[in-house]
N, C-alpha and C. Protein backbone atom coordinates (compact mmCIF):
# COMPACT_ATOMS: atom_id res chain seq x y z
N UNK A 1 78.85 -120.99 -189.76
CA UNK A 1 79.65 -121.28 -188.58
C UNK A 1 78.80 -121.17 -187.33
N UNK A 2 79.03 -121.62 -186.02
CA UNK A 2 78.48 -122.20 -185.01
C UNK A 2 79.22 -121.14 -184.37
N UNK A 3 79.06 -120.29 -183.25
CA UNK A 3 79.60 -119.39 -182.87
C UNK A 3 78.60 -119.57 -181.11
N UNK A 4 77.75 -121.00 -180.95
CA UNK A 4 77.66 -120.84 -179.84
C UNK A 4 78.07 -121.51 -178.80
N UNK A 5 78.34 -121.47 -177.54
CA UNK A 5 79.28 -122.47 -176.81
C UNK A 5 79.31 -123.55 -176.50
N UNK A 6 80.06 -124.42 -176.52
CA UNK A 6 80.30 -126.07 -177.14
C UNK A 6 79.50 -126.33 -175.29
N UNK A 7 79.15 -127.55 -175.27
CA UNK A 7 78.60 -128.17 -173.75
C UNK A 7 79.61 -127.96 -173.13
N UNK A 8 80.83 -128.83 -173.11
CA UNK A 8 81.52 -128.50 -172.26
C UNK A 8 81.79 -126.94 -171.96
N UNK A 9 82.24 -126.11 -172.66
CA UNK A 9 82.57 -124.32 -172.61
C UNK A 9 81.27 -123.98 -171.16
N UNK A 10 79.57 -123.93 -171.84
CA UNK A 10 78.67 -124.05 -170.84
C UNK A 10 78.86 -124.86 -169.57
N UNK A 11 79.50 -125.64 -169.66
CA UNK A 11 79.64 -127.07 -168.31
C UNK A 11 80.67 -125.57 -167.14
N UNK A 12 81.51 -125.78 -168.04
CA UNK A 12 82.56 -124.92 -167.36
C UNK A 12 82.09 -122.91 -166.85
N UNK A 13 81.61 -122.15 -167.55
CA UNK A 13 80.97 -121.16 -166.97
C UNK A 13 80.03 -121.42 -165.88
N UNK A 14 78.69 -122.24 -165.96
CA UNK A 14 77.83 -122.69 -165.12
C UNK A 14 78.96 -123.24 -163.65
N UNK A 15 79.74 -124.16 -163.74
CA UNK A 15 80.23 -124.68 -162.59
C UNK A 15 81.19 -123.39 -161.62
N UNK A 16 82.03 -122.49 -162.78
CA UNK A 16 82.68 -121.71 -162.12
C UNK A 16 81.42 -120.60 -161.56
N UNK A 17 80.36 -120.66 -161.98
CA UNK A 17 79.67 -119.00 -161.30
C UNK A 17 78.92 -119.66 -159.88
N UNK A 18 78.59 -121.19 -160.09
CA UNK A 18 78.24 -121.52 -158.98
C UNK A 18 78.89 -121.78 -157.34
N UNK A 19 80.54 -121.98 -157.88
CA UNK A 19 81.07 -121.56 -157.09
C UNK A 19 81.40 -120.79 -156.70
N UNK A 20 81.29 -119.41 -157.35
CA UNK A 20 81.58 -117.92 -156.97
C UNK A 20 80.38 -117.71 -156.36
N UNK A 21 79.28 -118.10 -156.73
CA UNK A 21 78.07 -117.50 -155.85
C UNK A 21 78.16 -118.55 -154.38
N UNK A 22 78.42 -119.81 -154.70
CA UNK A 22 78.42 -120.11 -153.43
C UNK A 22 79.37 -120.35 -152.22
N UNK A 23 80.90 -120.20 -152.36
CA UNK A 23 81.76 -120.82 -152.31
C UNK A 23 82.60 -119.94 -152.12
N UNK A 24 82.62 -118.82 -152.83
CA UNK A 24 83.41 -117.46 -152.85
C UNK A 24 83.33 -116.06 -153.01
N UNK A 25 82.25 -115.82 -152.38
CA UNK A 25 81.36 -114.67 -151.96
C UNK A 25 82.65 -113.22 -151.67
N UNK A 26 81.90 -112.28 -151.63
CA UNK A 26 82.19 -110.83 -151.61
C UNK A 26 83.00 -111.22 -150.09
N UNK A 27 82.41 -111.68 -148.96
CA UNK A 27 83.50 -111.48 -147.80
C UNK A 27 84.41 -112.22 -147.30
N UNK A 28 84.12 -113.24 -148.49
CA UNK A 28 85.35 -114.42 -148.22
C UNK A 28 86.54 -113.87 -149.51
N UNK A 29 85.81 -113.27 -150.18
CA UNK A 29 87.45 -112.76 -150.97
C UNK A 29 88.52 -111.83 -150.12
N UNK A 30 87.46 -110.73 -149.18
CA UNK A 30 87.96 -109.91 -148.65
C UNK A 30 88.71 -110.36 -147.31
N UNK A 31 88.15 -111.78 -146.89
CA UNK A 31 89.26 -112.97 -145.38
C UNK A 31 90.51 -113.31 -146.38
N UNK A 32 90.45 -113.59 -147.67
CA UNK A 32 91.64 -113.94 -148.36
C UNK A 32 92.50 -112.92 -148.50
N UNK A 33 92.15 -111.96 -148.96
CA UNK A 33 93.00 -110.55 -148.93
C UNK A 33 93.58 -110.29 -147.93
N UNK A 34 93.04 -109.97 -146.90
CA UNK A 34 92.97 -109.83 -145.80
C UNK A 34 94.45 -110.71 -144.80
N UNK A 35 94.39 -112.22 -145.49
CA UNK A 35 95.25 -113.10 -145.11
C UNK A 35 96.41 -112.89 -145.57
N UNK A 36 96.67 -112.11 -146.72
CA UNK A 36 97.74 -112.02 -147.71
C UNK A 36 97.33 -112.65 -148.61
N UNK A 37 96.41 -112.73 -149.33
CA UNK A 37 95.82 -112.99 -151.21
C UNK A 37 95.64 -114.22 -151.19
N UNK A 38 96.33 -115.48 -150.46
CA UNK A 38 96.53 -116.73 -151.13
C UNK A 38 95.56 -117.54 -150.62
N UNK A 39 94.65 -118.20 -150.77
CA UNK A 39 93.92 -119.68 -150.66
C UNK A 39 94.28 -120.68 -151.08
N UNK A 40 94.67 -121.69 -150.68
CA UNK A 40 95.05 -123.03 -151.08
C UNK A 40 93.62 -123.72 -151.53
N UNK A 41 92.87 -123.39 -150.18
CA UNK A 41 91.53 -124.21 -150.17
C UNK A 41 90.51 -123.34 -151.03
N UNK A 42 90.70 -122.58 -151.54
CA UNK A 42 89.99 -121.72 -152.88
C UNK A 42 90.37 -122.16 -154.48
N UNK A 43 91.41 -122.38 -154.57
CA UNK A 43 92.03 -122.98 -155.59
C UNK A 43 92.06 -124.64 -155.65
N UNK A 44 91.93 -125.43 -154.53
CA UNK A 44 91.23 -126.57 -154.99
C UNK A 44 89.96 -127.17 -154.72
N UNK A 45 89.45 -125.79 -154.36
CA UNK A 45 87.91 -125.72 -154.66
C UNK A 45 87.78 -125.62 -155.98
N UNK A 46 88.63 -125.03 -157.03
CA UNK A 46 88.18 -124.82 -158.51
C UNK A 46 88.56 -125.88 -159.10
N UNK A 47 89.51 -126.67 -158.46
CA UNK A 47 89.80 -128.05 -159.02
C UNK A 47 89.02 -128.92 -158.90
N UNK A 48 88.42 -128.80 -157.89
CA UNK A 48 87.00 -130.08 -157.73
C UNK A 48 86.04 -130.03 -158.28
N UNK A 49 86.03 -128.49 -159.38
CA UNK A 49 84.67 -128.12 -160.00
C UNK A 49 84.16 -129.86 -161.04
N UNK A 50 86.01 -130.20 -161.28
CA UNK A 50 85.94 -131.16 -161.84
C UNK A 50 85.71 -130.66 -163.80
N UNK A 51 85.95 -131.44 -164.88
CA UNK A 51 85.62 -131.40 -165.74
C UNK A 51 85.09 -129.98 -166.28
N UNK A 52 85.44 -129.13 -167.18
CA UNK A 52 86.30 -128.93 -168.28
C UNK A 52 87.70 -128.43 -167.35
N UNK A 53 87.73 -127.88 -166.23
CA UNK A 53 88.75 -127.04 -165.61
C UNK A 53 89.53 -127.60 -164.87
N UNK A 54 89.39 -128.92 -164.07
CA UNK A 54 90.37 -129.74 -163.87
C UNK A 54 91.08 -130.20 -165.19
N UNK A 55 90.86 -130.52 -166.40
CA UNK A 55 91.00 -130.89 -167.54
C UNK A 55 92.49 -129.94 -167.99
N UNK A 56 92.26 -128.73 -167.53
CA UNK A 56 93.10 -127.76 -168.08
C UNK A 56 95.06 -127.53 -167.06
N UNK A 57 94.59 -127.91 -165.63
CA UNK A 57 95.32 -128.48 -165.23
C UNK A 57 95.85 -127.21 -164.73
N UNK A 58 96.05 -125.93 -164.82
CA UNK A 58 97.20 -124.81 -164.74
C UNK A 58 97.85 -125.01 -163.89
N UNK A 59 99.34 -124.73 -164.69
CA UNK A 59 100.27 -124.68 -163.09
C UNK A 59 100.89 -123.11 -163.47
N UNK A 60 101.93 -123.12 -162.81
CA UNK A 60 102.42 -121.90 -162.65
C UNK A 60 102.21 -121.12 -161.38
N UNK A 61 103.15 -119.75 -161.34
CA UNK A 61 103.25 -118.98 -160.28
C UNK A 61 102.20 -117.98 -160.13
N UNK A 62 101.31 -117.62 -159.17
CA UNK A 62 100.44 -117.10 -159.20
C UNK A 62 100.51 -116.13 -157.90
N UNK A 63 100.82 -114.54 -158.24
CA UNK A 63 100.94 -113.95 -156.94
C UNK A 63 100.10 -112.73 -156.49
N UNK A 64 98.56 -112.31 -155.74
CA UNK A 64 97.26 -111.57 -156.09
C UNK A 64 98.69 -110.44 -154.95
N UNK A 65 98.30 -108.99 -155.31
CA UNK A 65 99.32 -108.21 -154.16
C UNK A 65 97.80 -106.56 -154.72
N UNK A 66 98.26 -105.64 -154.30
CA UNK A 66 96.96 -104.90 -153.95
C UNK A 66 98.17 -103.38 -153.74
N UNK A 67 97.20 -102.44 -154.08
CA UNK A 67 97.93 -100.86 -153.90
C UNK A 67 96.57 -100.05 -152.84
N UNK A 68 97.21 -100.04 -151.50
CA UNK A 68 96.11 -98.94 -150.71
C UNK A 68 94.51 -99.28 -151.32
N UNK A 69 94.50 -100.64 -150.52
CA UNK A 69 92.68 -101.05 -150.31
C UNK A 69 92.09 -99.82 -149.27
N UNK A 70 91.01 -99.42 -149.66
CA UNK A 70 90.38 -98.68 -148.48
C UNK A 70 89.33 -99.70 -148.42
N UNK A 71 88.49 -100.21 -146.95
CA UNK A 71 87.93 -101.18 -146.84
C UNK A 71 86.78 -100.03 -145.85
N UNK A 72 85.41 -100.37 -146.35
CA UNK A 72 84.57 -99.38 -145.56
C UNK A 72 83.24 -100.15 -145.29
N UNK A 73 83.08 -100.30 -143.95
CA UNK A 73 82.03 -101.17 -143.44
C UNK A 73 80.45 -100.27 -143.31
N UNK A 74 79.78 -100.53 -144.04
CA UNK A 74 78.18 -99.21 -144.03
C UNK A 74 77.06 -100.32 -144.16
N UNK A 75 76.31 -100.32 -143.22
CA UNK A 75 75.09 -101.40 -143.41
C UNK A 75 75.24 -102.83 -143.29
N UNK A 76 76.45 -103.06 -142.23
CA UNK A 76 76.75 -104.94 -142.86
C UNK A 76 77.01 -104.94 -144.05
N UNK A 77 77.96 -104.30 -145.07
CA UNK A 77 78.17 -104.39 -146.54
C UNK A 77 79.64 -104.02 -146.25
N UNK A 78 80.76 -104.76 -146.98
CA UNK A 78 81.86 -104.00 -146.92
C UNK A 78 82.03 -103.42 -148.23
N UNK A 79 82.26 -102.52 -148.78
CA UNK A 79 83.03 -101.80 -149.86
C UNK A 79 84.33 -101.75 -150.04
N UNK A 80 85.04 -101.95 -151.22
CA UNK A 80 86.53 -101.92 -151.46
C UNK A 80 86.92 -100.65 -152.54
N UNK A 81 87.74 -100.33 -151.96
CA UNK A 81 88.06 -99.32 -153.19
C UNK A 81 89.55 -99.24 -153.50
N UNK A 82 90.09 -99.74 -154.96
CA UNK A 82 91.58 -99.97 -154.42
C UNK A 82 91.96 -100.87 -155.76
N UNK A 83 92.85 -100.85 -156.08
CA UNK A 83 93.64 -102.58 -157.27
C UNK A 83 93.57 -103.34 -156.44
N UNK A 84 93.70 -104.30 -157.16
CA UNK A 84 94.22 -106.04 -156.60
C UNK A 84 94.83 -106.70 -158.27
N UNK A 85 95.95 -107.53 -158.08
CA UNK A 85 96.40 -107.43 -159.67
C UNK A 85 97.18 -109.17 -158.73
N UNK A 86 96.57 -109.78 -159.81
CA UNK A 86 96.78 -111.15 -159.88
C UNK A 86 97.85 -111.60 -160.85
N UNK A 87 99.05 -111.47 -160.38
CA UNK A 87 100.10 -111.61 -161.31
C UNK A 87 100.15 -113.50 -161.76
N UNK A 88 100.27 -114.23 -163.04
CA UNK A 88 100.67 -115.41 -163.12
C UNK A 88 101.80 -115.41 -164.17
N UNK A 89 102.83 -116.25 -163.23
CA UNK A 89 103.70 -116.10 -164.33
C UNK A 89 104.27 -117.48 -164.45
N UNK A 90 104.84 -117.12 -165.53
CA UNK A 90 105.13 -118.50 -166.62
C UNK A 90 104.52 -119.89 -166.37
N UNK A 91 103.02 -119.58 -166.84
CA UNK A 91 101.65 -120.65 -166.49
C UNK A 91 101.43 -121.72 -167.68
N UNK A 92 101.21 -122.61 -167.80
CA UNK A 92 100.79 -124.31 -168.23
C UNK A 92 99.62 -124.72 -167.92
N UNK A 93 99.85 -125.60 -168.99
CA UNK A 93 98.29 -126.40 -169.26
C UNK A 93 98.69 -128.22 -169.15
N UNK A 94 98.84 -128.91 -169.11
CA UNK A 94 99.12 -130.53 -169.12
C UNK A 94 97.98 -130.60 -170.48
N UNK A 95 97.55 -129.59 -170.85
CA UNK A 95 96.93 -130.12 -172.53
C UNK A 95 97.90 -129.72 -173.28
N UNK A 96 99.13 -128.64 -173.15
CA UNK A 96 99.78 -128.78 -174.09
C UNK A 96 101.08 -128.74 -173.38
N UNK A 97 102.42 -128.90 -174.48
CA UNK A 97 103.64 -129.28 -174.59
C UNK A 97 104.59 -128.07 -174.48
N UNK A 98 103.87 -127.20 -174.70
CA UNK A 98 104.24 -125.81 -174.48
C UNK A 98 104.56 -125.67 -173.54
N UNK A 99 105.41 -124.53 -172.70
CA UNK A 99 105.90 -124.82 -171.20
C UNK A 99 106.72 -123.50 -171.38
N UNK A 100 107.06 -122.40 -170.30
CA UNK A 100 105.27 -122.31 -170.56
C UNK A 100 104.43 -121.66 -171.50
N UNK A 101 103.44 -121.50 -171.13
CA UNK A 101 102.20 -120.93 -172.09
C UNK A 101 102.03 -119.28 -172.10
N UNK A 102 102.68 -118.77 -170.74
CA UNK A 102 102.57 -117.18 -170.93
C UNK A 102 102.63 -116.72 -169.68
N UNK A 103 103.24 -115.61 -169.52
CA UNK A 103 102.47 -114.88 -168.10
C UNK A 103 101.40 -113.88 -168.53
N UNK A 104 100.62 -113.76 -167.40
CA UNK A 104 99.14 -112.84 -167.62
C UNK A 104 99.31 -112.04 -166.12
N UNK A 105 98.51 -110.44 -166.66
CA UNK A 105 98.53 -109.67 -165.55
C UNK A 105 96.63 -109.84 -165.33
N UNK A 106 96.06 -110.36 -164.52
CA UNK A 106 94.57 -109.55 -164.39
C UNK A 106 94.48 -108.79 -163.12
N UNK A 107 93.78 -107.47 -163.63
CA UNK A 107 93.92 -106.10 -162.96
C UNK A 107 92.34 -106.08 -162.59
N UNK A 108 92.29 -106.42 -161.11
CA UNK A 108 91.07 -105.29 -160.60
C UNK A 108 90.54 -104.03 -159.83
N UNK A 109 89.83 -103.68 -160.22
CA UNK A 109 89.59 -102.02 -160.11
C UNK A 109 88.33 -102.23 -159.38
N UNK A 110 88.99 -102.08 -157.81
CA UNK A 110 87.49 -101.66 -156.82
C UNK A 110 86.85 -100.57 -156.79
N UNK A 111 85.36 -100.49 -156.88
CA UNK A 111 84.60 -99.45 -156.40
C UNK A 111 83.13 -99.65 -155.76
N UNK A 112 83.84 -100.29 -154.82
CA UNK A 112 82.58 -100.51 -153.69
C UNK A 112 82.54 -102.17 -153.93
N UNK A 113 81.43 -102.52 -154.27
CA UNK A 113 81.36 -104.00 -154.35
C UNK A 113 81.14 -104.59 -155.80
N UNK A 114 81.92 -103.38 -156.45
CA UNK A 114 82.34 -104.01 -157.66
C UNK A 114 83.42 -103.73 -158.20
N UNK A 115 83.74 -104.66 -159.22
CA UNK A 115 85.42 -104.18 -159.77
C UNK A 115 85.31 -104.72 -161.33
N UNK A 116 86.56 -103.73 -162.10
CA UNK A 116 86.33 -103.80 -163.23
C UNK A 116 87.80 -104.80 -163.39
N UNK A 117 87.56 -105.74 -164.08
CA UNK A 117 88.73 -106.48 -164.68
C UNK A 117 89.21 -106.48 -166.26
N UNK A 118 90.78 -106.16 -165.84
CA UNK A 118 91.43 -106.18 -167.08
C UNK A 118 92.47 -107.62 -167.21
N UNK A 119 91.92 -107.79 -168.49
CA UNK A 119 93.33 -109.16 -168.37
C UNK A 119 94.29 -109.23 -169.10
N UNK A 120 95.70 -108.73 -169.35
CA UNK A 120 96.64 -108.94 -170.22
C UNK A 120 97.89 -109.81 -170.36
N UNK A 121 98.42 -110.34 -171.77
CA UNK A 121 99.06 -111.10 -171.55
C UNK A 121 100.82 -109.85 -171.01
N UNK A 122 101.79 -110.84 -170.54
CA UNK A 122 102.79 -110.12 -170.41
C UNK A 122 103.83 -110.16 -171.12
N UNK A 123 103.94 -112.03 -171.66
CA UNK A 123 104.52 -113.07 -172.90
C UNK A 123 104.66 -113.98 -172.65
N UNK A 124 104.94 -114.45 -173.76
CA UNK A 124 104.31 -116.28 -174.21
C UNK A 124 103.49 -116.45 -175.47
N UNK A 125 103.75 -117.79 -175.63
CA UNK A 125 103.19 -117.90 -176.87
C UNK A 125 101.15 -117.98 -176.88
N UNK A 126 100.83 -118.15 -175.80
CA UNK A 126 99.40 -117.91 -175.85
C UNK A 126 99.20 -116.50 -175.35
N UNK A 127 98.56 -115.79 -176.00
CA UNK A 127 98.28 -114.34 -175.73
C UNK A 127 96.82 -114.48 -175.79
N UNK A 128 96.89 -113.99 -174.56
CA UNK A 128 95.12 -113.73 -173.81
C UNK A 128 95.36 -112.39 -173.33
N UNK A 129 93.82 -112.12 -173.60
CA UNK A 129 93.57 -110.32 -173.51
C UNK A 129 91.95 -110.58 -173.15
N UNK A 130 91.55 -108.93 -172.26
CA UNK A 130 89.95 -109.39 -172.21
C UNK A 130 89.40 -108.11 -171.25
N UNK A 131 88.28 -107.92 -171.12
CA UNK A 131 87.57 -107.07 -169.70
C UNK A 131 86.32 -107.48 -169.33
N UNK A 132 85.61 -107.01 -168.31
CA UNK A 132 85.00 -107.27 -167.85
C UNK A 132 84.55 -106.58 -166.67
N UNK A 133 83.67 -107.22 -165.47
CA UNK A 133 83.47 -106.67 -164.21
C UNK A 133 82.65 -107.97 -162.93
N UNK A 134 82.98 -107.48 -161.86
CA UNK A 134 82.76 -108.32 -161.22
C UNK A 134 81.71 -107.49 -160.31
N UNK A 135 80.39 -107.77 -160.08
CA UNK A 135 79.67 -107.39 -159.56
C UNK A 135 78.25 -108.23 -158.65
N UNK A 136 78.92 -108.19 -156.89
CA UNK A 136 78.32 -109.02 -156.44
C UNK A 136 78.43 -110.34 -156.36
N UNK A 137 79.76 -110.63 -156.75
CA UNK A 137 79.48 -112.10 -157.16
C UNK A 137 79.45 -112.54 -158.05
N UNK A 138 78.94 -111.37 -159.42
CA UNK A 138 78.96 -112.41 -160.91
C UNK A 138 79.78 -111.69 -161.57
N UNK A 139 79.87 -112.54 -162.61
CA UNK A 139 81.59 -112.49 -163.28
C UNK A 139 80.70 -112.08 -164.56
N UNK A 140 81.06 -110.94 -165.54
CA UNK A 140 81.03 -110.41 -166.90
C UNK A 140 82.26 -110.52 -167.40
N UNK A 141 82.53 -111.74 -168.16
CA UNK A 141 83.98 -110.99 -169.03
C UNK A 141 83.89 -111.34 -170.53
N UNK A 142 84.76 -110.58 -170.96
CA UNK A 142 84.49 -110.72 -173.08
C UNK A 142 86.42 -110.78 -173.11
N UNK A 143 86.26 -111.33 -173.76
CA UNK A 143 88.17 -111.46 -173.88
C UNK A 143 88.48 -112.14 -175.08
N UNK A 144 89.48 -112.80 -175.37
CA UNK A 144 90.01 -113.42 -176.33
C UNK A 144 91.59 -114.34 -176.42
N UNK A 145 91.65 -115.16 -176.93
CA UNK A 145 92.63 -115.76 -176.98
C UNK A 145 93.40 -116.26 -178.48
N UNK A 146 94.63 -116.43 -178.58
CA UNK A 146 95.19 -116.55 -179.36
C UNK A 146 96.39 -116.88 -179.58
N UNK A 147 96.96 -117.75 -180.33
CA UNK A 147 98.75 -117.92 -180.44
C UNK A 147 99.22 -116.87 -181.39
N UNK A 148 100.27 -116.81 -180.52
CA UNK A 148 101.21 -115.63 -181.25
C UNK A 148 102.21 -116.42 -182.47
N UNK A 149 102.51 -115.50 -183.44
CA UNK A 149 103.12 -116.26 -184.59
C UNK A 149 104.27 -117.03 -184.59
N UNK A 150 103.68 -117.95 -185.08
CA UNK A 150 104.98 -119.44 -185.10
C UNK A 150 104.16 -120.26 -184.24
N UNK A 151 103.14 -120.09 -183.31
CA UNK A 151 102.67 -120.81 -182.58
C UNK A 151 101.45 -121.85 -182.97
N UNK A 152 100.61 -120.85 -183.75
CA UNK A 152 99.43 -121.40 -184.42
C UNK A 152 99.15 -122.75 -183.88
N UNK A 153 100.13 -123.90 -185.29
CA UNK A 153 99.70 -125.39 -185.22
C UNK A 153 100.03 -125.81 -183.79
N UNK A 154 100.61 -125.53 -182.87
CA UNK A 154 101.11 -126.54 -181.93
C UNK A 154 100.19 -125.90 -180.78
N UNK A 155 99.18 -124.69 -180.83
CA UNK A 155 98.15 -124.34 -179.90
C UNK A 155 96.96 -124.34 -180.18
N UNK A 156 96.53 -125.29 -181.48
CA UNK A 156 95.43 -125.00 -182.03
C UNK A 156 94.39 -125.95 -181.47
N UNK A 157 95.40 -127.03 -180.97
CA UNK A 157 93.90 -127.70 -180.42
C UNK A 157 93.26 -127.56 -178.93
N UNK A 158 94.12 -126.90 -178.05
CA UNK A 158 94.49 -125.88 -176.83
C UNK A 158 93.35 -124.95 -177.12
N UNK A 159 93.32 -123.98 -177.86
CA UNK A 159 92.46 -123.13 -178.38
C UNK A 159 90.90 -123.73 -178.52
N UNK A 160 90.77 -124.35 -179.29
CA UNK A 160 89.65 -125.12 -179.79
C UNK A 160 88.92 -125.26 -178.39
N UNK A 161 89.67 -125.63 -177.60
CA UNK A 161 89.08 -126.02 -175.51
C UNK A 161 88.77 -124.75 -174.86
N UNK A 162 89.11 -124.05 -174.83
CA UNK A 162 89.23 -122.83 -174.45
C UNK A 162 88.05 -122.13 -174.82
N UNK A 163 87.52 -122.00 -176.43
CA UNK A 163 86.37 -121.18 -176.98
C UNK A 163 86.06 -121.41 -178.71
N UNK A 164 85.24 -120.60 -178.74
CA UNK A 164 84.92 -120.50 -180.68
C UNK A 164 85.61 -120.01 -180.77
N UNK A 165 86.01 -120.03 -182.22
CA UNK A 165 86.68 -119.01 -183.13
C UNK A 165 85.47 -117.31 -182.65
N UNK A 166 86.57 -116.46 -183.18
CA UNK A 166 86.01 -114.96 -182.88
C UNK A 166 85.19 -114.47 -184.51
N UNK A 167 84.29 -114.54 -184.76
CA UNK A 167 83.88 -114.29 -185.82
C UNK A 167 84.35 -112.93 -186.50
N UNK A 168 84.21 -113.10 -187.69
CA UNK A 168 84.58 -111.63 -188.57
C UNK A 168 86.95 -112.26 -188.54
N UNK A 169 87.23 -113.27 -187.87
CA UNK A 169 88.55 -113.06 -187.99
C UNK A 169 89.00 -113.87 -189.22
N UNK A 170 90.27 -113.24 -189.56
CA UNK A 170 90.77 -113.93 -190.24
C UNK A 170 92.06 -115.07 -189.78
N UNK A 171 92.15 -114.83 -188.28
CA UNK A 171 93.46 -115.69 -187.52
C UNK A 171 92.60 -116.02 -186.85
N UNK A 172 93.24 -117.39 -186.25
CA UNK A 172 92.81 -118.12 -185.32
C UNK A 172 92.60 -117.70 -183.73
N UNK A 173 91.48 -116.63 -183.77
CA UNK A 173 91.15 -115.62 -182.48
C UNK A 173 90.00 -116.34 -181.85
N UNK A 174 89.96 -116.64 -180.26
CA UNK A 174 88.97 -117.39 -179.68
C UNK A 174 88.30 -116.57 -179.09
N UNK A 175 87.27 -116.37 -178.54
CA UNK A 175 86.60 -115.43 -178.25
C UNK A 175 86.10 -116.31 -176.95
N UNK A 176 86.52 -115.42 -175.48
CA UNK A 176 86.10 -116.06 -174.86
C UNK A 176 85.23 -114.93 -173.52
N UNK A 177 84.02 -115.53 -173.36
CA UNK A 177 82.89 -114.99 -173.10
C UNK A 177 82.47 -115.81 -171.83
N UNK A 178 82.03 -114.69 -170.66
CA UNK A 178 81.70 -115.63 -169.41
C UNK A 178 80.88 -114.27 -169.12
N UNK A 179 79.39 -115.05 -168.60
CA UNK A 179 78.13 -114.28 -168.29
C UNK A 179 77.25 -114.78 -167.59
């Protein structure tokens, strides 16, 4: 088995880190926050990445909200220390028929100019799970994806876009990896 990432999978990591490094930097997350969480023009900045991620289409409700940020300015550097939890709920793909596909909580955990991310599903038939960290700008995450039972055939080719199979499984577990 082939367990390494299809061109497109690579097309799509490469395009999203280049826009995080260039496009959506440490103090432009913190003008978005700052605004009340939402970017319009951040989010179809990720749409213009164009190809695999325009492809995927997401819709759904998407609401970032935060518990007591402490924000600390030392050296021209700001530091955050604090959650930020990116609620999406009942989210879609225009690749599949499903409707929707799930809500997901991802949880970040500031400490200074980095944060640790958790991603869980909340329900739905695609269940995504994962962690990671965000540091500086670059994105570490290891996660996974999967249909929940009864779902299998009607998310399998959804899946297949998304990542490899997770090796060592015996269910249809995607393993999805951004570095």
């Amino acid at each position: 088995m082939d367990f390494d990432f299809s061109e497109d999978q690579q097309a799509l990591r490469d395009a999203v880190r280049r826009f995080v490094d260039k496009d959506y930097g440490f103090e432009r997350r913190t003008q978005i926050e700052r605004a009340g969480g939402f970017d319009r023009a951040a989010w179809e900045g990720l749409a213009g990445l164009g190809a695999p991620l325009n492809t995927l289409a997401p819709s759904g409700v998407m609401r970032l909200s935060w518990t007591a940020l402490e924000l600390v300015l030392t050296d021209r550097q700001v530091a955050i220390n604090g959650r930020t939890t990116l609620e999406m709920t009942d989210m879609g793909s225009r690749l599949s028929a499903i409707r929707p596909l799930g809500s997901y909580a991802l949880a970040l955990d500031w400490h200074g100019q980095a944060a640790a991310l958790t991603l869980n599903s909340v329900k739905g038939p695609l269940l995504l799970s994962g962690s990671g960290n965000l540091n500086n700008g670059r994105l570490q995450f290891s996660g996974q994806a999967e249909a929940a039972k009864g779902y299998e055939e009607q998310l399998a080719n959804l899946l297949n876009l998304l990542g490899q199979r997770k090796p060592g499984s015996d269910r249809n577990v995607i393993a999805l990896e951004f570095h």
